[in-house]
C-alpha atoms as a PDB file:
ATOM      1  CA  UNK A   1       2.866  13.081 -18.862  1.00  0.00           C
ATOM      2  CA  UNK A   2       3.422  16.732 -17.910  1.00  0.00           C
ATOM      3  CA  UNK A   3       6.527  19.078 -18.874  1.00  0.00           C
ATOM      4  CA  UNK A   4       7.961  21.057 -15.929  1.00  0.00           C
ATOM      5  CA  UNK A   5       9.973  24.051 -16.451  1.00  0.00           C
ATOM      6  CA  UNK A   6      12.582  26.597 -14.112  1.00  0.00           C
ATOM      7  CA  UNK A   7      11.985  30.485 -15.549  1.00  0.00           C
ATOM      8  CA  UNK A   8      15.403  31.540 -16.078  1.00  0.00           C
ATOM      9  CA  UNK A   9      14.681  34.879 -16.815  1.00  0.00           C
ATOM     10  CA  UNK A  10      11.425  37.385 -16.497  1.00  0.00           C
ATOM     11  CA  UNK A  11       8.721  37.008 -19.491  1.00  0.00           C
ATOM     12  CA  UNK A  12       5.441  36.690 -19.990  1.00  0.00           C
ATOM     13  CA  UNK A  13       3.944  33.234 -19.660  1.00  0.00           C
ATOM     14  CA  UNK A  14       2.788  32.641 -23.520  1.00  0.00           C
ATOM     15  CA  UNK A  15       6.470  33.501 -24.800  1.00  0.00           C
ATOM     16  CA  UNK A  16       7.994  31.119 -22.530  1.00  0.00           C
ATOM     17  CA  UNK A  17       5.203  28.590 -23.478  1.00  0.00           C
ATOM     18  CA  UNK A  18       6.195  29.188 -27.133  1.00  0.00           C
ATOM     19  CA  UNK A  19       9.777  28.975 -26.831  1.00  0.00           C
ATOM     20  CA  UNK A  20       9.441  25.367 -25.146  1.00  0.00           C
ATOM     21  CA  UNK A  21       7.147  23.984 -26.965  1.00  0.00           C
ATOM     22  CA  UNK A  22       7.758  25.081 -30.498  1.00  0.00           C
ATOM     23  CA  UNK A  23       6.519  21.816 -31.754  1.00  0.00           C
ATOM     24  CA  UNK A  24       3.213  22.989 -30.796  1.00  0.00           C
ATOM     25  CA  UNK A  25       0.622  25.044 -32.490  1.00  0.00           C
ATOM     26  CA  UNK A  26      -0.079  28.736 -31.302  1.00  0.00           C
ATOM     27  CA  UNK A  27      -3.605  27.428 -31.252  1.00  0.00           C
ATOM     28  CA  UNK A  28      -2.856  24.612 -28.951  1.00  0.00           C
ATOM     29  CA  UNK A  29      -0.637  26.247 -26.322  1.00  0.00           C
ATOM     30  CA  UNK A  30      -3.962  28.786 -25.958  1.00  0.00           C
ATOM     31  CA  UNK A  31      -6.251  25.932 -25.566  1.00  0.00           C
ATOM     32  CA  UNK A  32      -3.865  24.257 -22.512  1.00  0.00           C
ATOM     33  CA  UNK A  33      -4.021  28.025 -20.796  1.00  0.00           C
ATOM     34  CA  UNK A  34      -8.018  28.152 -21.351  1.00  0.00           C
ATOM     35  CA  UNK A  35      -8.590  24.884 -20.091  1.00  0.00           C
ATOM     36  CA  UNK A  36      -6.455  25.022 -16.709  1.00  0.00           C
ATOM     37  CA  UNK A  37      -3.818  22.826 -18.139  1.00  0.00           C
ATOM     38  CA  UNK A  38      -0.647  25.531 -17.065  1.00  0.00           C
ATOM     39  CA  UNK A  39       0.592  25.820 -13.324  1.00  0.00           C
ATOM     40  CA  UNK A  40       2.982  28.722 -12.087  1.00  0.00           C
ATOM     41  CA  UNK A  41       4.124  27.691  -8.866  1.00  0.00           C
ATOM     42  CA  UNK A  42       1.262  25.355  -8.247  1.00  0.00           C
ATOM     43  CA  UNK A  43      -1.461  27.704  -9.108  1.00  0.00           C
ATOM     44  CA  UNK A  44      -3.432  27.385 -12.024  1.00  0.00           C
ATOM     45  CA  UNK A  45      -3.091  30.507 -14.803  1.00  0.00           C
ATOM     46  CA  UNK A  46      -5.451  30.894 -17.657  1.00  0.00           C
ATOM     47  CA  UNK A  47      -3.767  34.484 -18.666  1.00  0.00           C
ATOM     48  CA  UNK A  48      -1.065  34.237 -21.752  1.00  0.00           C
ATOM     49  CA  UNK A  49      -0.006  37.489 -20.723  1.00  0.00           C
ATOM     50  CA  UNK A  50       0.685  36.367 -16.949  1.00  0.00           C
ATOM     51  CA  UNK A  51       4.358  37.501 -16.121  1.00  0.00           C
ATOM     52  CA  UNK A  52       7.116  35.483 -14.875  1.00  0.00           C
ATOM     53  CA  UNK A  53       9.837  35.730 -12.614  1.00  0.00           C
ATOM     54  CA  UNK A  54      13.343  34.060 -12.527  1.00  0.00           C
ATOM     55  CA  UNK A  55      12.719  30.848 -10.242  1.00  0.00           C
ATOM     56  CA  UNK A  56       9.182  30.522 -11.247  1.00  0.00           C
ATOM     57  CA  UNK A  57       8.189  26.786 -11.693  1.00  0.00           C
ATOM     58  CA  UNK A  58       5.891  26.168 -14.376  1.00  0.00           C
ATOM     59  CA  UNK A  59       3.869  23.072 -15.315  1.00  0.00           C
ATOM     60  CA  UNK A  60       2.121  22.224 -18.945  1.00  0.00           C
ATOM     61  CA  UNK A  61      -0.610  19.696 -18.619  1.00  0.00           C
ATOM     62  CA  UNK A  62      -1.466  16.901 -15.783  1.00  0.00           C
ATOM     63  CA  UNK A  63      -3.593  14.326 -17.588  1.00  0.00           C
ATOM     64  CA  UNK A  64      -5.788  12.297 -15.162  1.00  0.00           C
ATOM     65  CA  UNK A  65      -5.398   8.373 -16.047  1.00  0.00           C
ATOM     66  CA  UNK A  66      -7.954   5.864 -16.061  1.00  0.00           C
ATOM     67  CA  UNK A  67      -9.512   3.642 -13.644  1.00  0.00           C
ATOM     68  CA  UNK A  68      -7.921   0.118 -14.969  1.00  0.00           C
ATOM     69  CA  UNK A  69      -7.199  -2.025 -11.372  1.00  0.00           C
ATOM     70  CA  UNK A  70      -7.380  -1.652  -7.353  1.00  0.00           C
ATOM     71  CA  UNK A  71      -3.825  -0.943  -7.327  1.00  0.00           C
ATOM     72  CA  UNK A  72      -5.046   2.693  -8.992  1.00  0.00           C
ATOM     73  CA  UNK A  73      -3.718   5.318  -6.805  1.00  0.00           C
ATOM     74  CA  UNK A  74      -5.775   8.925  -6.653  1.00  0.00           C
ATOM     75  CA  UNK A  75      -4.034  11.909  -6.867  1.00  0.00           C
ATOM     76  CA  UNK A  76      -4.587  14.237  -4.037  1.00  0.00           C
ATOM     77  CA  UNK A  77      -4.370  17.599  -4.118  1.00  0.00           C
ATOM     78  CA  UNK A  78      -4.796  18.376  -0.259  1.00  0.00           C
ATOM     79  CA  UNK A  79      -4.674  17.159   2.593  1.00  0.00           C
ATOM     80  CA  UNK A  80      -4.898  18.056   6.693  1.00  0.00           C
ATOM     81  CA  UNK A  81      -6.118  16.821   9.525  1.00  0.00           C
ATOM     82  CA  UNK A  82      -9.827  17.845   8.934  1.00  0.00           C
ATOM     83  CA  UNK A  83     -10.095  17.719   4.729  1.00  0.00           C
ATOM     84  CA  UNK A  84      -8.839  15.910   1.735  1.00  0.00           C
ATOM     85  CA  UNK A  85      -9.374  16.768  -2.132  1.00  0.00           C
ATOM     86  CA  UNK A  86      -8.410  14.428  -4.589  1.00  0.00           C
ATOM     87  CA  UNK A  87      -8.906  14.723  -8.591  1.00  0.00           C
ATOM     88  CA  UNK A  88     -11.187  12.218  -9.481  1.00  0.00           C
ATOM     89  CA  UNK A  89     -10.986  10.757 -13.002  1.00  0.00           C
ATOM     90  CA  UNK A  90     -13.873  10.596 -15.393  1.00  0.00           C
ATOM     91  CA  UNK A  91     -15.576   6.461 -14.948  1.00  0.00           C
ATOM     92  CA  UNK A  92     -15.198   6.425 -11.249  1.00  0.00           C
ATOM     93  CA  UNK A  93     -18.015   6.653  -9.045  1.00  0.00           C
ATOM     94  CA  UNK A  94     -18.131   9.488  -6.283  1.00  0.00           C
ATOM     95  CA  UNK A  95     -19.035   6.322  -3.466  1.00  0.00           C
ATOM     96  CA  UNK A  96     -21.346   3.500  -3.873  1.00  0.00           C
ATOM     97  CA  UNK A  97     -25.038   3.879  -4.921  1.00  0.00           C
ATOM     98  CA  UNK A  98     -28.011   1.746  -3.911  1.00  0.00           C
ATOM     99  CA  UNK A  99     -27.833   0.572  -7.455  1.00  0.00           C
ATOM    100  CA  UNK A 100     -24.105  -0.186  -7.672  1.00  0.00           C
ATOM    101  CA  UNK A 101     -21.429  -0.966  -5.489  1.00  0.00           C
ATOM    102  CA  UNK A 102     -18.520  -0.982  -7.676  1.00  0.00           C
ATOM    103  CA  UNK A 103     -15.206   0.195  -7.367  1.00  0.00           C
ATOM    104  CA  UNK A 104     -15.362   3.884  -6.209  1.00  0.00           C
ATOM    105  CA  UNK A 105     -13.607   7.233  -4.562  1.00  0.00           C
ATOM    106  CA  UNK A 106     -14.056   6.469  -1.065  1.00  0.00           C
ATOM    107  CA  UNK A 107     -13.376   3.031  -0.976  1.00  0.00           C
ATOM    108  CA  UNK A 108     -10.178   3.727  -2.735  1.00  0.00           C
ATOM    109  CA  UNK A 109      -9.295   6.849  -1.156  1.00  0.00           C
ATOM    110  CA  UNK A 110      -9.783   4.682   2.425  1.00  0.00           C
ATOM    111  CA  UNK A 111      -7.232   1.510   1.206  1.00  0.00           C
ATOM    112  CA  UNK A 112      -4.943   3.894  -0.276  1.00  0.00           C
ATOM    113  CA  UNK A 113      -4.413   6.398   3.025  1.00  0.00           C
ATOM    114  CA  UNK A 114      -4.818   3.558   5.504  1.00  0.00           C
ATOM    115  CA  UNK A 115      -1.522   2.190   4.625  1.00  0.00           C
ATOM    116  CA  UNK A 116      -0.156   4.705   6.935  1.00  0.00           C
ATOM    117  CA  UNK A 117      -2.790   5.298   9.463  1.00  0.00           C
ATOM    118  CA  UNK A 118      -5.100   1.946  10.024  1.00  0.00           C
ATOM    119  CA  UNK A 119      -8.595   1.912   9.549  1.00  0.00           C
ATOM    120  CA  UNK A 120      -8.603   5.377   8.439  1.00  0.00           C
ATOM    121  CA  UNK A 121     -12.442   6.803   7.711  1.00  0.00           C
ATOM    122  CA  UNK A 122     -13.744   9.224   5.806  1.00  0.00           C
ATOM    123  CA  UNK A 123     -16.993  11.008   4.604  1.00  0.00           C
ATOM    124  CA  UNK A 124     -17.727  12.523   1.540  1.00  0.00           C
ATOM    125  CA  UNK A 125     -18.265  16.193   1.580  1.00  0.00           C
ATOM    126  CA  UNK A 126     -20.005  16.225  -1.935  1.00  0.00           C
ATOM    127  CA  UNK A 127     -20.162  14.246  -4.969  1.00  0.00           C
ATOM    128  CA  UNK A 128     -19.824  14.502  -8.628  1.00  0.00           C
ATOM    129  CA  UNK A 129     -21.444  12.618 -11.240  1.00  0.00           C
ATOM    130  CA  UNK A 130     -19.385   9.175 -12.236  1.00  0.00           C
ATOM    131  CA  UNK A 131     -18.662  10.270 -15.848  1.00  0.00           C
ATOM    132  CA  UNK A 132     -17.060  14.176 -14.591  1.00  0.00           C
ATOM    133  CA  UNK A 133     -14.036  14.315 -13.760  1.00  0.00           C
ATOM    134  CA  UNK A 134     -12.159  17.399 -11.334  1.00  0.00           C
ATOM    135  CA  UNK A 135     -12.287  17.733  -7.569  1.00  0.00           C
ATOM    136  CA  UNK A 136     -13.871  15.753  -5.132  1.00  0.00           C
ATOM    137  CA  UNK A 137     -13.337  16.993  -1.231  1.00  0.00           C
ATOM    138  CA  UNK A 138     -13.846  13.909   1.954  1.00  0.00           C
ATOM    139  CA  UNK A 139     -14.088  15.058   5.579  1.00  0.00           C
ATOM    140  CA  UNK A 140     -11.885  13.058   8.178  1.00  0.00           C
ATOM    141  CA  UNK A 141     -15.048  12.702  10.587  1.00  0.00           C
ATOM    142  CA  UNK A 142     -18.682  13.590  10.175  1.00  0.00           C
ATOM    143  CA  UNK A 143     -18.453  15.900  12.857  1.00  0.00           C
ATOM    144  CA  UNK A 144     -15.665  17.686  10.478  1.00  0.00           C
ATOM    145  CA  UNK A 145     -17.875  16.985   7.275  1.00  0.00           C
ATOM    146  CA  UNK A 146     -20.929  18.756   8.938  1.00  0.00           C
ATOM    147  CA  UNK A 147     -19.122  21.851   9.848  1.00  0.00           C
ATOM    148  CA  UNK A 148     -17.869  22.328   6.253  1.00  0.00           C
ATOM    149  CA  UNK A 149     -21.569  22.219   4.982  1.00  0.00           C
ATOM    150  CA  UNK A 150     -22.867  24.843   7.804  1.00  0.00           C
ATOM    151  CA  UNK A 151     -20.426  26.836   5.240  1.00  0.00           C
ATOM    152  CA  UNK A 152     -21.593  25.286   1.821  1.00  0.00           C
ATOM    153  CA  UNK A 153     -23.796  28.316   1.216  1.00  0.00           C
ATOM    154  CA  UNK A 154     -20.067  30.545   0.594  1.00  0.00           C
ATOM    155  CA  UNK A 155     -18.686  27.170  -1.509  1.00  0.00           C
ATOM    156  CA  UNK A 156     -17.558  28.098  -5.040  1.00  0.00           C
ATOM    157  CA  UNK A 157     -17.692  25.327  -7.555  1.00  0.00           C
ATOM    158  CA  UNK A 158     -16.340  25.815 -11.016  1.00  0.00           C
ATOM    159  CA  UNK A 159     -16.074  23.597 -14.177  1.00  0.00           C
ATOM    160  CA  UNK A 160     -15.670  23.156 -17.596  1.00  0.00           C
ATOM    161  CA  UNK A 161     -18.170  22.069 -20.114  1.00  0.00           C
ATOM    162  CA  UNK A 162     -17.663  21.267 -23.700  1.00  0.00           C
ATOM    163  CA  UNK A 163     -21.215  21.590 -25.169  1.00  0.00           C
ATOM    164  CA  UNK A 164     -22.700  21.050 -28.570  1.00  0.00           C
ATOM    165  CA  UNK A 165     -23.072  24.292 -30.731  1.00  0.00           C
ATOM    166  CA  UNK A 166     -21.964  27.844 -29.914  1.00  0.00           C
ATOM    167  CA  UNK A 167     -24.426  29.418 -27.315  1.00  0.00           C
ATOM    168  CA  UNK A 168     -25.907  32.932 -28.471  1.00  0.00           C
ATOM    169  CA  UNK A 169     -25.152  34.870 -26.138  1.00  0.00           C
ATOM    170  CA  UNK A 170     -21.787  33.974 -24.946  1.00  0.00           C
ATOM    171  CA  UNK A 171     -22.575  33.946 -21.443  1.00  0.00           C
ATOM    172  CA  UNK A 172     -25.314  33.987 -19.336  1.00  0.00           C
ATOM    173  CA  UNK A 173     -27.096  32.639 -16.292  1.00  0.00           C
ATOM    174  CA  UNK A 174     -30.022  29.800 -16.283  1.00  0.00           C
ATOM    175  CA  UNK A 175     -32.395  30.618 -13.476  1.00  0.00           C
ATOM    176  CA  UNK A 176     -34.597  27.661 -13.779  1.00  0.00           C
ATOM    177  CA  UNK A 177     -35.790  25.057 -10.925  1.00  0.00           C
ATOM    178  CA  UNK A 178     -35.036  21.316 -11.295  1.00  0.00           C
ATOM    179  CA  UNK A 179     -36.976  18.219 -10.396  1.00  0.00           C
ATOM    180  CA  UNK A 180     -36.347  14.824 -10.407  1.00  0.00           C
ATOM    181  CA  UNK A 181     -37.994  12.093 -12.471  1.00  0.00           C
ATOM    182  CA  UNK A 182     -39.747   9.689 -10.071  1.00  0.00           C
ATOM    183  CA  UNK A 183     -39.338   6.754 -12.111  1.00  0.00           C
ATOM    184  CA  UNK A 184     -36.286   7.374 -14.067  1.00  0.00           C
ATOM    185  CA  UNK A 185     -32.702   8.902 -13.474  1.00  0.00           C
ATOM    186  CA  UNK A 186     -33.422  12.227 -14.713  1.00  0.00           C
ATOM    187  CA  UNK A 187     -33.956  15.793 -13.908  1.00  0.00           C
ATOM    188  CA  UNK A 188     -36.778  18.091 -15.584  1.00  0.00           C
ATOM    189  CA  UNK A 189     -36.537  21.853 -16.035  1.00  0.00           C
ATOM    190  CA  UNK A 190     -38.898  24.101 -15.379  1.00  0.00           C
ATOM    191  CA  UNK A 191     -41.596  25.174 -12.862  1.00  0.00           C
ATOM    192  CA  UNK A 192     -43.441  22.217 -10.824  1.00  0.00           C
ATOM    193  CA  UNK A 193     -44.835  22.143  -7.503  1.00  0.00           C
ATOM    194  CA  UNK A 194     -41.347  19.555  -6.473  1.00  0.00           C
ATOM    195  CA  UNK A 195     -39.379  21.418  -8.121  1.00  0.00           C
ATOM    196  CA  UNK A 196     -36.229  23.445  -6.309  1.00  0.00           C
ATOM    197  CA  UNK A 197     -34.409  26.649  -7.232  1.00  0.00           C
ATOM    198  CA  UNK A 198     -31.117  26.096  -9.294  1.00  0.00           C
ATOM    199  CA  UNK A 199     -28.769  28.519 -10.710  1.00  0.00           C
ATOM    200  CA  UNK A 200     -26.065  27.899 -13.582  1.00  0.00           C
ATOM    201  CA  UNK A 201     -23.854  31.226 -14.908  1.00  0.00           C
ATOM    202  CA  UNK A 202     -21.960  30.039 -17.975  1.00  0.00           C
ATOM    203  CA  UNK A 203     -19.034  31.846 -20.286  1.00  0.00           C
ATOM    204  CA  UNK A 204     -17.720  31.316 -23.018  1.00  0.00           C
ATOM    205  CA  UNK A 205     -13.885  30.211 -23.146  1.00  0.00           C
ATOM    206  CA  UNK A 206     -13.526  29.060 -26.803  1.00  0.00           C
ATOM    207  CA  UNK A 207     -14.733  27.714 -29.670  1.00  0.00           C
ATOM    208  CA  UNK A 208     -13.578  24.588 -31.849  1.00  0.00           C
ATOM    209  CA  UNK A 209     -15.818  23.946 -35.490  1.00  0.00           C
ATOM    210  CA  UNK A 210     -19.383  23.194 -33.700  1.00  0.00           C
ATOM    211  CA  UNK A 211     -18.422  22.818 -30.016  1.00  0.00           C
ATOM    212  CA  UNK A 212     -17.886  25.185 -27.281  1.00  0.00           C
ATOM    213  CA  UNK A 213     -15.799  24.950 -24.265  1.00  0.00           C
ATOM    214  CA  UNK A 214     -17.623  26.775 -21.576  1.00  0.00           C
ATOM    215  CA  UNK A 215     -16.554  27.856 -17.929  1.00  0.00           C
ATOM    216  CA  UNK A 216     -19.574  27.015 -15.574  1.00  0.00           C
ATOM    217  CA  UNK A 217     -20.148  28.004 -11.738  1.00  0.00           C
ATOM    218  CA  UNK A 218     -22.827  27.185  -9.781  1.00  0.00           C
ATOM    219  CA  UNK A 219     -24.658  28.428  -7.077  1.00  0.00           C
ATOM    220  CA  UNK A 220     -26.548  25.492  -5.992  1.00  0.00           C
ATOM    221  CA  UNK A 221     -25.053  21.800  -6.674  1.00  0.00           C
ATOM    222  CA  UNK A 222     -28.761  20.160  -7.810  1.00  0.00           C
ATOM    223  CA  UNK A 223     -28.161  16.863  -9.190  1.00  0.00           C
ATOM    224  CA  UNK A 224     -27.353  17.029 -12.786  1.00  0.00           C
ATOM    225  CA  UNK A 225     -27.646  20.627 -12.494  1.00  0.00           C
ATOM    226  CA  UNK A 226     -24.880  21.780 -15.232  1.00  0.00           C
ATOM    227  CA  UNK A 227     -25.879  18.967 -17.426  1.00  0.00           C
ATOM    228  CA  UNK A 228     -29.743  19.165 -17.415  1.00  0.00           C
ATOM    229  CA  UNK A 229     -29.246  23.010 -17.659  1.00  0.00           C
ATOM    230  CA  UNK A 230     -27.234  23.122 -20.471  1.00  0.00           C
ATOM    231  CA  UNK A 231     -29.186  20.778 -22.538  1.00  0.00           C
ATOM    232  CA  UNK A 232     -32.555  22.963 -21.349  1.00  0.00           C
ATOM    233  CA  UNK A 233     -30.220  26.046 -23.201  1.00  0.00           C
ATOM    234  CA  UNK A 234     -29.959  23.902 -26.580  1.00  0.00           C
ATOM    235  CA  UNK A 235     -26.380  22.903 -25.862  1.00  0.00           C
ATOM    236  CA  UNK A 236     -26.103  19.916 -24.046  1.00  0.00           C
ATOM    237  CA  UNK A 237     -23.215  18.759 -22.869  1.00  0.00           C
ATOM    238  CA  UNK A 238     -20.794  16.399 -25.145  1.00  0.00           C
ATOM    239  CA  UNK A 239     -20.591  12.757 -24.374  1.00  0.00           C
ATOM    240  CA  UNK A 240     -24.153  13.213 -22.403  1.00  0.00           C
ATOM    241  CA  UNK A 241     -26.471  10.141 -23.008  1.00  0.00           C
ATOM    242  CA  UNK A 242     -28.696  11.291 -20.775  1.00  0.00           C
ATOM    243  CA  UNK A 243     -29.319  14.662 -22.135  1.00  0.00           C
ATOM    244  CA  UNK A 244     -27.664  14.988 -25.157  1.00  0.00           C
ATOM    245  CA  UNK A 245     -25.819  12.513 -26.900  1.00  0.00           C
ATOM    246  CA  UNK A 246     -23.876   9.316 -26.077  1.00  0.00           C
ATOM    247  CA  UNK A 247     -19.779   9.909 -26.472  1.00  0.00           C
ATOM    248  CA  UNK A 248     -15.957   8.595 -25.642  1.00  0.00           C
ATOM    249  CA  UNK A 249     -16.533  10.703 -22.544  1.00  0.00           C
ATOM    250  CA  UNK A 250     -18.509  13.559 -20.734  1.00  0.00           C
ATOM    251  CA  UNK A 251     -17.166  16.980 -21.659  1.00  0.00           C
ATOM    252  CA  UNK A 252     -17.099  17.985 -17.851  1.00  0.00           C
ATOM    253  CA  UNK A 253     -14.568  18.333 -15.540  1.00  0.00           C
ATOM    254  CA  UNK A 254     -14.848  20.070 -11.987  1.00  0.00           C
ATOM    255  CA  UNK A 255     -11.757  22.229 -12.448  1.00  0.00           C
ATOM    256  CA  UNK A 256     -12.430  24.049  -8.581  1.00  0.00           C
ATOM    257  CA  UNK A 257     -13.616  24.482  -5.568  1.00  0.00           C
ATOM    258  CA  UNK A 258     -13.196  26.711  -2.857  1.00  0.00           C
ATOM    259  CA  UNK A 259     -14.301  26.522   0.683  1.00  0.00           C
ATOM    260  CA  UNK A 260     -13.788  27.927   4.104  1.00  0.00           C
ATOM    261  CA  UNK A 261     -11.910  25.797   6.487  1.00  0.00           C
ATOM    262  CA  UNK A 262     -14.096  25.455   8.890  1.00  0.00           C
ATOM    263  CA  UNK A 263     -11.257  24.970  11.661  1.00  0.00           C
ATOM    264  CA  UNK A 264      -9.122  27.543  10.759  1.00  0.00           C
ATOM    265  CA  UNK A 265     -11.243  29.909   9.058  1.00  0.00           C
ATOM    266  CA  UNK A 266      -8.538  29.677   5.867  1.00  0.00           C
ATOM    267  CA  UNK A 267     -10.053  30.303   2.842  1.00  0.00           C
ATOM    268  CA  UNK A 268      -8.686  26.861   0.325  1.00  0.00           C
ATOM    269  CA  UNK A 269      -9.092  26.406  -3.046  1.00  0.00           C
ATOM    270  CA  UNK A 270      -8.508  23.360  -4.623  1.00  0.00           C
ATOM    271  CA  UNK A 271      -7.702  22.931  -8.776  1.00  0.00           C
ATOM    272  CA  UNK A 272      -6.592  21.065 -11.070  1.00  0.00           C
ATOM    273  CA  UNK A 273      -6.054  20.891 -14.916  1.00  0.00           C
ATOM    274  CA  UNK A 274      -8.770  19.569 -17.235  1.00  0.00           C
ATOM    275  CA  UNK A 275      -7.343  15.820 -18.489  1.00  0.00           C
ATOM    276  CA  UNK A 276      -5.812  14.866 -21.946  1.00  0.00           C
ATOM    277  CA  UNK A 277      -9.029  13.229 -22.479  1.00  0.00           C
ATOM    278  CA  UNK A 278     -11.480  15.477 -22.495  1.00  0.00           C
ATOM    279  CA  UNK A 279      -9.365  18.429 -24.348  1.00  0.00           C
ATOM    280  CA  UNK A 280      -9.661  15.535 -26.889  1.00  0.00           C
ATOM    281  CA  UNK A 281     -13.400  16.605 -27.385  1.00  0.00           C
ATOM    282  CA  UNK A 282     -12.151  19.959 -28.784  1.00  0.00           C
ATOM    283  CA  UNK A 283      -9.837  18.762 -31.193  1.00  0.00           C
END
């Protein structure tokens, strides 16, 4: 569930945050800011010292549910004639794989809209991993998806990453070229002949005992490029089996993307709040 509140009267965000929810601890009302988790007005803030206006609408968490049956309907968080982004929950897979052709994002995101337009197709602009959660963005026709990659190069793409240990120093960026395994699902680091250029800048949000909850962008979308990074640092990512350890769930969630319509010439950004779940990994 989420809590929605009306600002009756100007103050700054963490006061009226406090005065709601005084069942909650100081520390946990900061951790909901850090992580996305509060809307003003539909827009994400991370700032407890953001001010607010009498009519401002503001929203405290919007926990992503599981994948349980076909009758699961995605949440999207734009649409228009040429694009759609939809918050993808951790579990589901981007579309099908040569591997697997289970239940996924674009065979559900097709049923669910063709309800009200028939035989309604769509291509996927990118993907994330199954296991991350955050924002995944579909084109309405390939023509439509190829003009928004012309653009990709001015994409941002930002997440957030709960890794093992406290990096040293807080932030950074990981300048090192990734190649894939040709016999197993896996990406190496470091200089090779196959390998390509990949670029990861990482900050520090918070720390929680021995974890770290990091905010990630990235300049080039490699496969496993955050995860395989991050492990390459000495702080792999929680809940990775593949590079770190196995977990309840991968501590990474693709909290937003911005693009450039490639119609209109709009600049969009699309966001949403990291799920109940995986703030779970900090507590």
């Amino acid at each position: 569930m989420s809590d929605k509140y009306r600002v009756n009267e100007t103050s700054g965000l963490m006061d009226l945050l406090e005065f709601k929810l005084q069942n909650w601890a100081r520390s946990k009302i900061k951790k909901r800011l850090k992580t996305g988790c509060v809307m003003v007005n539909g827009k994400v803030v991370t700032q407890f010292d953001h001010e607010l206006r009498v009519g401002d609408i503001v929203k405290i968490g919007a926990p992503a549910k599981g994948i349980s049956s076909g009758s699961q309907q995605l949440e999207i968080l734009y649409e228009d004639r040429d694009l759609i982004a939809i918050n993808k929950p951790a579990g589901l897979l981007s579309v099908a794989t040569t591997q697997e052709n289970k239940q996924h994002a674009l065979a559900m995101l097709r049923e669910q809209l063709s309800r009200r337009s028939q035989g309604l197709k769509l291509w996927p602009v990118h993907r994330i991993d199954r296991d991350t959660s955050g924002v995944l963005l579909f084109a309405t026709s390939r023509q439509k998806r190829e003009a928004v990659m012309a653009l990709w190069g001015d994409a941002e793409k930002a997440y957030l990453a709960i890794v093992e240990g406290v990096p040293n120093p807080a932030q950074g960026t990981i300048d090192q070229p990734l190649r894939q395994d040709d016999e197993i699902y896996h990406m190496h680091v470091g200089d090779h002949p196959d390998a390509k250029p990949a670029i990861t800048h990482f900050q520090t949000e918070t720390n929680a005992g021995d974890r770290t909850l990091l905010q990630v962008q990235i300049n080039t979308g490699r496969q496993h490029q955050i995860r395989a990074h991050l492990a390459w640092l000495g702080h792999p990512v929680i809940g990775d089996p593949r590079y770190g350890t196995a977990g309840i769930r991968l501590g990474l969630h693709a909290f937003r993307l911005a693009i450039t319509q490639p119609v209109t010439g709009r600049r969009l950004i699309f966001e949403t709040p990291a799920p109940e779940d995986f703030l779970a990994l900090l507590e």
